[in-house]
C-alpha atoms as a PDB file:
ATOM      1  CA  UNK A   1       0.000   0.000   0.000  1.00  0.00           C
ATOM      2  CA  UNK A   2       2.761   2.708   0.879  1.00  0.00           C
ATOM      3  CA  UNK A   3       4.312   2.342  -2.570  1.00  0.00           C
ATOM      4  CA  UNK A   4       1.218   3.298  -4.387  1.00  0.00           C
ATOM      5  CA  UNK A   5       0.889   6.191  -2.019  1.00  0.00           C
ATOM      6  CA  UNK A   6       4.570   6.983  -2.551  1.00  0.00           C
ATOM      7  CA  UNK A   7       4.232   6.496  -6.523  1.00  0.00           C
ATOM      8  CA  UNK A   8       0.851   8.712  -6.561  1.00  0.00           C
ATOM      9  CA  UNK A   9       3.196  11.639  -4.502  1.00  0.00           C
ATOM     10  CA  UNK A  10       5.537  11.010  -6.703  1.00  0.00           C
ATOM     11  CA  UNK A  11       3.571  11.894  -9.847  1.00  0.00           C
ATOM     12  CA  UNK A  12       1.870  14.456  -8.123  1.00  0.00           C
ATOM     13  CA  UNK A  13       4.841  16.391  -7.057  1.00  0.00           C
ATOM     14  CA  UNK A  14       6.790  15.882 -10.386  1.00  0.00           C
ATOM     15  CA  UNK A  15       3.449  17.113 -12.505  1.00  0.00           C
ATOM     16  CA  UNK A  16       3.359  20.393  -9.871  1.00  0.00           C
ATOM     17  CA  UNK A  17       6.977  21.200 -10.773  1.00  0.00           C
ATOM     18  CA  UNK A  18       6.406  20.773 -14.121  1.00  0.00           C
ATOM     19  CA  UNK A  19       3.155  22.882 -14.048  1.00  0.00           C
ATOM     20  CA  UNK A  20       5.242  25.479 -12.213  1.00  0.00           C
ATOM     21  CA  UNK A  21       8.055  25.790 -14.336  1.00  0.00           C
ATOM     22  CA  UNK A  22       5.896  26.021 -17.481  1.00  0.00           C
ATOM     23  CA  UNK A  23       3.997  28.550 -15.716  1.00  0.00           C
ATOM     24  CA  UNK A  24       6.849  30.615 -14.977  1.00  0.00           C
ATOM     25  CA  UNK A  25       7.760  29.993 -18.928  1.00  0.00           C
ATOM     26  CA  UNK A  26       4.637  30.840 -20.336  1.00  0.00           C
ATOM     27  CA  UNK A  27       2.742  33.161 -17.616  1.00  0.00           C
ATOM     28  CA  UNK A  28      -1.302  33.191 -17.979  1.00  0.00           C
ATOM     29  CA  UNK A  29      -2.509  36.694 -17.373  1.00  0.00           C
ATOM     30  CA  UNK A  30      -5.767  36.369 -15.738  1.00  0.00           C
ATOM     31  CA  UNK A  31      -7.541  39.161 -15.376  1.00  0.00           C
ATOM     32  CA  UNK A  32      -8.523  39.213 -11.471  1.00  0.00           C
ATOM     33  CA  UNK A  33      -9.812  43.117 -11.401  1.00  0.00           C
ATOM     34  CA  UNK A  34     -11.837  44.062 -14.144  1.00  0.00           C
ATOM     35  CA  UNK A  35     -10.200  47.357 -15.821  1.00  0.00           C
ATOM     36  CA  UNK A  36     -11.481  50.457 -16.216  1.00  0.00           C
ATOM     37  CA  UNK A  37     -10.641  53.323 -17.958  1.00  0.00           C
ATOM     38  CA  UNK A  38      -8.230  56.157 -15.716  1.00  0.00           C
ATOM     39  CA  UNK A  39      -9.289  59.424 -15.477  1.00  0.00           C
ATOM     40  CA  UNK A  40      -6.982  62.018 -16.749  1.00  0.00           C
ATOM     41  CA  UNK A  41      -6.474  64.857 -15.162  1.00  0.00           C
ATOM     42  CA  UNK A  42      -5.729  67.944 -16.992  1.00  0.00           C
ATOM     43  CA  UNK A  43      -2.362  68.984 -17.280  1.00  0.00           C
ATOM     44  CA  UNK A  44      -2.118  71.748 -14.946  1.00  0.00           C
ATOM     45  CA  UNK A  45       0.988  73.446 -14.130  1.00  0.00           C
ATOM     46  CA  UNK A  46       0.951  75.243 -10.669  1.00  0.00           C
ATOM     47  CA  UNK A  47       3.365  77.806  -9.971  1.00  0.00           C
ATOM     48  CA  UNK A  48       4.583  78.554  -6.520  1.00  0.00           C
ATOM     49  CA  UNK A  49       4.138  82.300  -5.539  1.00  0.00           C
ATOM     50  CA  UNK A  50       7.296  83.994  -4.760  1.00  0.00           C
ATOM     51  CA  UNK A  51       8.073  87.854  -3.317  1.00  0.00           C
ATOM     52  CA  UNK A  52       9.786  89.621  -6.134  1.00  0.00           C
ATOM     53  CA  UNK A  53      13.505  89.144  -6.605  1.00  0.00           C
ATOM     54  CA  UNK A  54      15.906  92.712  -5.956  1.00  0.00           C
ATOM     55  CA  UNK A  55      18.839  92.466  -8.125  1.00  0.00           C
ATOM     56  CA  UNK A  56      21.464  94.308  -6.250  1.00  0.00           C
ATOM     57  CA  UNK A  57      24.470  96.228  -8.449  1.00  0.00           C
ATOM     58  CA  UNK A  58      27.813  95.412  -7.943  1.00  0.00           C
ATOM     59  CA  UNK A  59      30.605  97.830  -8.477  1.00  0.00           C
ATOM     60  CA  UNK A  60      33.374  95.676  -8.924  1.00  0.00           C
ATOM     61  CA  UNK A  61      35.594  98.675  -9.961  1.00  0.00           C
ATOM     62  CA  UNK A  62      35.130  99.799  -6.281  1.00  0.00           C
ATOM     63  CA  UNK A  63      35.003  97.182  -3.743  1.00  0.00           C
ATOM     64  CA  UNK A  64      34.234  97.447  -0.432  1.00  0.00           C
ATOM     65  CA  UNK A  65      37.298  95.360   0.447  1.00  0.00           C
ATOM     66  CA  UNK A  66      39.389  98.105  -1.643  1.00  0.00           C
ATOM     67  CA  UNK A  67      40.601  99.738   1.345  1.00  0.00           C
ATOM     68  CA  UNK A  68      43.020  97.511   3.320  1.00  0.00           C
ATOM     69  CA  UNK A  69      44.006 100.367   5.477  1.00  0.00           C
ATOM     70  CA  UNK A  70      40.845  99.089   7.907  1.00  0.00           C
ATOM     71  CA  UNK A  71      42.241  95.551   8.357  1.00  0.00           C
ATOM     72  CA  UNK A  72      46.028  96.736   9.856  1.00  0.00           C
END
């Protein structure tokens, strides 16, 4: 009796790795959720509001750092 048992496992478990590795092969896409169409949104571009930017001038003919005088 426990070699039909062990025969019948043994079929079993060689037809599951089989199954397996021909699933992995060939994959079967089953569609579990049915789809629906996505909502676009409209392309919106939002734009962060900012204080307005001072541009300072330079003088880099006269520096501030000109006079070394201050640093003695």
């Amino acid at each position: 009796m426990y070699p039909l048992y062990f025969g019948i496992c043994l079929l079993f478990s060689v037809g599951m790795l089989v199954g397996l590795v021909l699933l992995a092969i060939f994959p079967i896409n089953l569609p579990v959720v049915v789809k629906t169409a996505k909502q676009t949104r409209p392309l919106v571009q939002h734009r962060k509001a900012r204080s307005p930017t001072h541009h300072t001038t330079i003088n880099y003919w006269d520096p501030p750092w000109a006079d070394d005088d201050d640093d003695l």
